[in-house]
N, C-alpha and C. Protein backbone atom coordinates (compact mmCIF):
# COMPACT_ATOMS: atom_id res chain seq x y z
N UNK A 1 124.31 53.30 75.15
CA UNK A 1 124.97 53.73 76.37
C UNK A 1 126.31 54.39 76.06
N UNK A 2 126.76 54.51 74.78
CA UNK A 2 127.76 54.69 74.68
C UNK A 2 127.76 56.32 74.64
N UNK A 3 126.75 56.82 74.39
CA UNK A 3 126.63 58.39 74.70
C UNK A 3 126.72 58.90 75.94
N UNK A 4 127.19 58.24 76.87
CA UNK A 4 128.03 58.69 78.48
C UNK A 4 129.23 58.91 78.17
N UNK A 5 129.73 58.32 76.96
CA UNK A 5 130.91 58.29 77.24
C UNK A 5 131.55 58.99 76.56
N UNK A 6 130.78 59.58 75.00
CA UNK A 6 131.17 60.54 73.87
C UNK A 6 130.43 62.01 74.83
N UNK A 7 129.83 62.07 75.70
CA UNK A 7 129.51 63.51 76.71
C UNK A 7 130.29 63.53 77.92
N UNK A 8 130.96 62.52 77.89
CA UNK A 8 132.26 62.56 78.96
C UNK A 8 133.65 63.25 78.07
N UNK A 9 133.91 62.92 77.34
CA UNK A 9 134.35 63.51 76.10
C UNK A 9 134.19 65.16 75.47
N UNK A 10 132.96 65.42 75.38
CA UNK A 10 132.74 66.57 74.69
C UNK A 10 133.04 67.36 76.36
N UNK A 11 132.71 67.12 77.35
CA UNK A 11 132.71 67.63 78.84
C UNK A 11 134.61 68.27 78.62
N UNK A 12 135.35 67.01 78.38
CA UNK A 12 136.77 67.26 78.92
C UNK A 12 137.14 68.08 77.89
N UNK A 13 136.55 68.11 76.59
CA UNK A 13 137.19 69.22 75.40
C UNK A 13 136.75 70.70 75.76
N UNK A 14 135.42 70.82 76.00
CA UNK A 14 134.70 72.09 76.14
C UNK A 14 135.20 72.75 77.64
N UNK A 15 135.49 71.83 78.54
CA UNK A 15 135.24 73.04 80.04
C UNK A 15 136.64 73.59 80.23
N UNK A 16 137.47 72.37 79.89
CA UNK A 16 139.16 73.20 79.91
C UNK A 16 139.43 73.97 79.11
N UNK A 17 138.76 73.84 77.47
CA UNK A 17 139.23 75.42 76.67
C UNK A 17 138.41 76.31 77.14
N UNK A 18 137.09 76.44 77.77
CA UNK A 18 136.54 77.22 78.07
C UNK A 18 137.27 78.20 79.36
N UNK A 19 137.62 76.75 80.57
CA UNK A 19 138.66 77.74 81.56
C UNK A 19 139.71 78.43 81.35
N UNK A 20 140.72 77.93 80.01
CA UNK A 20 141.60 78.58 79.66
C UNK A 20 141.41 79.27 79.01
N UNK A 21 140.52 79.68 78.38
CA UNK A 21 140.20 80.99 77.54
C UNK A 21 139.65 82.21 78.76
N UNK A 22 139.34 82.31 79.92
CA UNK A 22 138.81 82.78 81.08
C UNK A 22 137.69 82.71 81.09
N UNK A 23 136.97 82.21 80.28
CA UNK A 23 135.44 82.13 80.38
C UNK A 23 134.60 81.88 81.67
N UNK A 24 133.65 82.83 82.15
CA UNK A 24 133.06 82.12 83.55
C UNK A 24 131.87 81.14 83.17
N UNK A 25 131.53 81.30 81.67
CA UNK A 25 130.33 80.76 81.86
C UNK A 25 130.55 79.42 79.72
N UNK A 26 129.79 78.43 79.68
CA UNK A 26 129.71 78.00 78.58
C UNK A 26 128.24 77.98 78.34
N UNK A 27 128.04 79.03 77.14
CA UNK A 27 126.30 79.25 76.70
C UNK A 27 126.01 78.41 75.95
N UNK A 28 126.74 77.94 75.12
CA UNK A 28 126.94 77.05 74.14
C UNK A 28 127.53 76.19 73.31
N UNK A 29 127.21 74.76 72.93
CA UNK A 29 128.31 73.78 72.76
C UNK A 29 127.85 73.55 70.95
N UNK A 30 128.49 73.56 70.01
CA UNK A 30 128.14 73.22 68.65
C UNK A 30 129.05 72.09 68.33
N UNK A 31 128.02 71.02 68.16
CA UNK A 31 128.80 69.71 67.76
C UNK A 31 128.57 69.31 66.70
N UNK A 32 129.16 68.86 65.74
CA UNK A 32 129.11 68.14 64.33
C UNK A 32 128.67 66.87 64.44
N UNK A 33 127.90 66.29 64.03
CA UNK A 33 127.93 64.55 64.53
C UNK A 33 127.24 63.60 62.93
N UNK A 34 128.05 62.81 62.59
CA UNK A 34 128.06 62.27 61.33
C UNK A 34 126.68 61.34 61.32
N UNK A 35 125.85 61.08 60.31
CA UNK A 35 124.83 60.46 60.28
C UNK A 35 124.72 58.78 60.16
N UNK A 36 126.66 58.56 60.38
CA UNK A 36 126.77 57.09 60.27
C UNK A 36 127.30 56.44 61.73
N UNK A 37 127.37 58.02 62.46
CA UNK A 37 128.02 58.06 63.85
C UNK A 37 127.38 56.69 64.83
N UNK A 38 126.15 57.08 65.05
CA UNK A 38 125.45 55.67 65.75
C UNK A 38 124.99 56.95 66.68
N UNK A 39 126.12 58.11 66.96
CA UNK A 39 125.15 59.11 68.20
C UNK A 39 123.93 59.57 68.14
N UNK A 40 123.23 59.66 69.29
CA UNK A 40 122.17 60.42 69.24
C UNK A 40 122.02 61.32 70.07
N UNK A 41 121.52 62.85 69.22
CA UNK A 41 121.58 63.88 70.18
C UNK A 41 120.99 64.20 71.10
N UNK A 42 119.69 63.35 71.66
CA UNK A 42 119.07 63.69 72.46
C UNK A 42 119.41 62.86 73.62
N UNK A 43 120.38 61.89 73.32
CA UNK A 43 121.03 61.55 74.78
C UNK A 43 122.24 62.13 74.98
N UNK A 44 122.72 62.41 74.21
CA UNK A 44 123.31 63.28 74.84
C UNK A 44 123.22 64.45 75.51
N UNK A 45 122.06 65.25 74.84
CA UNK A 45 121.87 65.83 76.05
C UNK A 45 121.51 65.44 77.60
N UNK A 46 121.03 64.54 77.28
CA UNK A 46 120.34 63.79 78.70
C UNK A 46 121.10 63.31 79.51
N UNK A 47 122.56 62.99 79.24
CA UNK A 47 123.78 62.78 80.02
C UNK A 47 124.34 64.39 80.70
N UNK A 48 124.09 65.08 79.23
CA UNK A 48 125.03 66.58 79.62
C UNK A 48 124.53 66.71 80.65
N UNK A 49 122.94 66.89 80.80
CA UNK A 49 122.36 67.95 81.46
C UNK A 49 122.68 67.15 83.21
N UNK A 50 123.33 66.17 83.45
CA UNK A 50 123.42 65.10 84.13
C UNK A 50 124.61 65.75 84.64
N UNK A 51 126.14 65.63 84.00
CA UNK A 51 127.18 65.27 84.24
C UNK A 51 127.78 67.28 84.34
N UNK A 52 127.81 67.91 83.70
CA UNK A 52 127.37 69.38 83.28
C UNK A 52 127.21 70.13 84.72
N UNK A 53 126.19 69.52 85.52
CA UNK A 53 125.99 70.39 86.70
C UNK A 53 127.56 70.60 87.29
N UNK A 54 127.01 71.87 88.30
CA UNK A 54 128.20 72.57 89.28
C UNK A 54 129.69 72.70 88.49
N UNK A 55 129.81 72.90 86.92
CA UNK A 55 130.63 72.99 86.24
C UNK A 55 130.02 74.36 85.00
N UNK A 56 131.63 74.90 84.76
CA UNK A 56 131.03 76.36 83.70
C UNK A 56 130.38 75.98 82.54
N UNK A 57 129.67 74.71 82.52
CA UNK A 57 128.98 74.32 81.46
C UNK A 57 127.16 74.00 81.34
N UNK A 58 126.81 73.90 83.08
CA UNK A 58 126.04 73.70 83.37
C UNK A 58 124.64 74.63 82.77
N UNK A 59 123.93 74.21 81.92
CA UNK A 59 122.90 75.09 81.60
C UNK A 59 123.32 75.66 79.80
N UNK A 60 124.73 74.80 80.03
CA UNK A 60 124.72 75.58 78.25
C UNK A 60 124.12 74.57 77.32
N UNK A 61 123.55 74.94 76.17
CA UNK A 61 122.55 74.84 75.14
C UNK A 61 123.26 73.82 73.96
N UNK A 62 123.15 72.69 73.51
CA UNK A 62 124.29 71.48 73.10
C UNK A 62 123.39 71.43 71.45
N UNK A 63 124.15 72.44 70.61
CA UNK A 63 123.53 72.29 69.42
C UNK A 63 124.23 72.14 68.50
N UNK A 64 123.08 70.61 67.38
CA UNK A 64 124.61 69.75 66.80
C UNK A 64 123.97 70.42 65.24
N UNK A 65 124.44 69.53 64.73
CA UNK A 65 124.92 69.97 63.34
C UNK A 65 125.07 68.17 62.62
N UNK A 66 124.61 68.21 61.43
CA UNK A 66 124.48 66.44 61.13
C UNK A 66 125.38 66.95 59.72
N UNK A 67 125.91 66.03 59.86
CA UNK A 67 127.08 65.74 58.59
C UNK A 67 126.90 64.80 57.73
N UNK A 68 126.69 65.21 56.47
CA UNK A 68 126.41 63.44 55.70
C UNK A 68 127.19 62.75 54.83
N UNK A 69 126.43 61.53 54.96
CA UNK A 69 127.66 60.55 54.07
C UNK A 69 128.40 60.92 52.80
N UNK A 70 129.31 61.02 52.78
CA UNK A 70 129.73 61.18 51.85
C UNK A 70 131.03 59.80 51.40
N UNK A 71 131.17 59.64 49.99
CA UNK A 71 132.08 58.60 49.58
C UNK A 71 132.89 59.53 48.52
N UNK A 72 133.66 58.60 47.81
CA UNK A 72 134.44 57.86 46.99
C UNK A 72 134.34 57.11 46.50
N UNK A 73 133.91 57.17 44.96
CA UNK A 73 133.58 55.46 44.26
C UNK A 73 135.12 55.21 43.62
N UNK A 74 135.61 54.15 43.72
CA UNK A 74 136.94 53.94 42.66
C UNK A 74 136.23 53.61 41.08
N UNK A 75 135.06 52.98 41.02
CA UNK A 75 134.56 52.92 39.65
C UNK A 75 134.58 53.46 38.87
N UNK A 76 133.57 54.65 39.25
CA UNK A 76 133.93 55.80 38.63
C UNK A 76 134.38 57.47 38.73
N UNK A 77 135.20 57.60 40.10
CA UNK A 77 135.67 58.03 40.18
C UNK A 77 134.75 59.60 41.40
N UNK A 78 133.13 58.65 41.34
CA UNK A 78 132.89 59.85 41.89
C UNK A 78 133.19 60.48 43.35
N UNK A 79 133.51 61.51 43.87
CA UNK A 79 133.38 62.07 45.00
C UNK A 79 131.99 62.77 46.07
N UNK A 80 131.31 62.33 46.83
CA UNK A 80 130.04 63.20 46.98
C UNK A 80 129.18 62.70 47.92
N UNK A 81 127.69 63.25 48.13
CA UNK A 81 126.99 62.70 49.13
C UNK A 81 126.33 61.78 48.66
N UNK A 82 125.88 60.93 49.17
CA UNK A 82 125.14 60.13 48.93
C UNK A 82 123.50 59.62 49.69
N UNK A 83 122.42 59.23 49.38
CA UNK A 83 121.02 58.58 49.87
C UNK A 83 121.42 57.67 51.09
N UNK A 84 121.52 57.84 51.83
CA UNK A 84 121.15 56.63 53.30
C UNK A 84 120.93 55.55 52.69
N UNK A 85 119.46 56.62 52.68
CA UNK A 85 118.43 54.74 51.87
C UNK A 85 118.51 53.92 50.88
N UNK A 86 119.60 54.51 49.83
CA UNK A 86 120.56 54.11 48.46
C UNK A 86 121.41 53.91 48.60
N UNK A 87 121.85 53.07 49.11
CA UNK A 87 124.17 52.82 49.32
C UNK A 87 123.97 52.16 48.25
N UNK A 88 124.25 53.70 47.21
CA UNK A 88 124.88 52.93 46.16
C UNK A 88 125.73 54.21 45.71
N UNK A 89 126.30 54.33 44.59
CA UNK A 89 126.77 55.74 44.07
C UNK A 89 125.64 55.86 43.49
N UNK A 90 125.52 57.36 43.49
CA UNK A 90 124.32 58.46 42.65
C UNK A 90 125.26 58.02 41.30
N UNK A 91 126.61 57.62 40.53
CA UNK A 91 126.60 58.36 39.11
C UNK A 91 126.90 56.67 38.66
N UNK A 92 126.99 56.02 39.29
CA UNK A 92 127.59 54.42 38.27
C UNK A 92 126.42 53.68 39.13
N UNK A 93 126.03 53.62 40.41
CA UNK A 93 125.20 52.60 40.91
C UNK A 93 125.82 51.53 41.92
N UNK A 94 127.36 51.74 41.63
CA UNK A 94 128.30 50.86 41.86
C UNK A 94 128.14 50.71 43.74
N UNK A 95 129.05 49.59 44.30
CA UNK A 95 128.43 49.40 46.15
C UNK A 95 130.00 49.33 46.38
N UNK A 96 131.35 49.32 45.86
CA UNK A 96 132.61 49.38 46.13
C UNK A 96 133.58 50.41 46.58
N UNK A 97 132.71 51.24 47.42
CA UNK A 97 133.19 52.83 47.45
C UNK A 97 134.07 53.17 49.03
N UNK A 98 134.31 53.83 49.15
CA UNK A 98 135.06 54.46 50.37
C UNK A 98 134.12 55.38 51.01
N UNK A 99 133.51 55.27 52.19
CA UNK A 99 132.80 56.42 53.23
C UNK A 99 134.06 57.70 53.32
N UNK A 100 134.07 58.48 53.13
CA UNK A 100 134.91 59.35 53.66
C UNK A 100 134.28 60.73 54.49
N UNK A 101 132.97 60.77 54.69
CA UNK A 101 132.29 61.57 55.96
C UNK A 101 131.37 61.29 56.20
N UNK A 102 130.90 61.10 57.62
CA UNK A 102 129.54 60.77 58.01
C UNK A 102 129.53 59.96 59.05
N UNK A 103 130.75 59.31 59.45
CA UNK A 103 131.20 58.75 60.87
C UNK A 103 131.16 59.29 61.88
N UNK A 104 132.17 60.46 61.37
CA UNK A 104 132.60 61.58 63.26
C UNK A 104 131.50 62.35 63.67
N UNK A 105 132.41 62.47 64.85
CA UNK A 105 131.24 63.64 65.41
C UNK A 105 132.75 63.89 66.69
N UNK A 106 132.60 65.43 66.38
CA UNK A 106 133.19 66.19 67.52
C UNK A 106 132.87 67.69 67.88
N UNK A 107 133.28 68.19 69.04
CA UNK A 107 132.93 69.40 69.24
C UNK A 107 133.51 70.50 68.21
N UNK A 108 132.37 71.37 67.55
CA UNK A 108 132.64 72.32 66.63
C UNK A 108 133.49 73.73 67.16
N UNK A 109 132.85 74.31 68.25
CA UNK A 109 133.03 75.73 68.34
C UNK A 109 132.05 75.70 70.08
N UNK A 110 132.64 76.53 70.74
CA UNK A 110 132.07 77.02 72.22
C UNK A 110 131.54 78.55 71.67
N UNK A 111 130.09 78.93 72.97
CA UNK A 111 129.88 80.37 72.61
C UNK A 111 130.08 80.53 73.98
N UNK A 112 130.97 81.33 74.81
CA UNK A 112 131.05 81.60 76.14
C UNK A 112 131.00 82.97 76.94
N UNK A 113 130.60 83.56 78.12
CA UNK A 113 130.93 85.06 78.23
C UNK A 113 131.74 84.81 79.26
């Protein structure tokens, strides 16, 4: 349920830069969303297409973009992506590492006329 509330969110980022840029219309929303995020994109659309009406956003096209895990091992020093299904490091094996992408998720870029 918590994807009402991250498309309540992407709503208040996208329609005010969109009005202040003069845009009449938002064709398109490009969102980044990390693979450790917990979001899922297909409710979110299912909120957009909900909350979106009678606003310059209504009808625009919500296409994400998946970001992956990436760490930091202090072991050995590596930096990089890593297997989901392996939390481990790819170069030592080691489980003591730092996530440093694959959490967020925010709006990338508007396409508007």
């Amino acid at each position: 349920m918590h994807e009402l509330a991250i498309t309540e969110g992407i709503m208040n980022a996208a329609v005010p830069a969109a009005e202040s840029a003069g845009a009449k219309k938002i064709l398109e929303i490009r969102l980044k969303i990390g693979e450790l995020s917990g979001v899922l994109p297909e409710y979110i659309q299912y909120y957009f297409n909900i909350i979106s009406k009678g606003t310059v956003a209504e009808g625009a096209k919500l296409v994400s973009q998946t970001i992956p895990v990436q760490i930091k091992c202090p072991d050995c020093g590596f930096e990089g992506p890593i297997n989901r299904k392996k939390i481990r490091c790819p170069d030592c094996g080691g489980t003591h590492f730092k996530i440093t992408a694959g959490r967020e998720y925010f709006v990338d870029s508007l396409e508007v006329e």
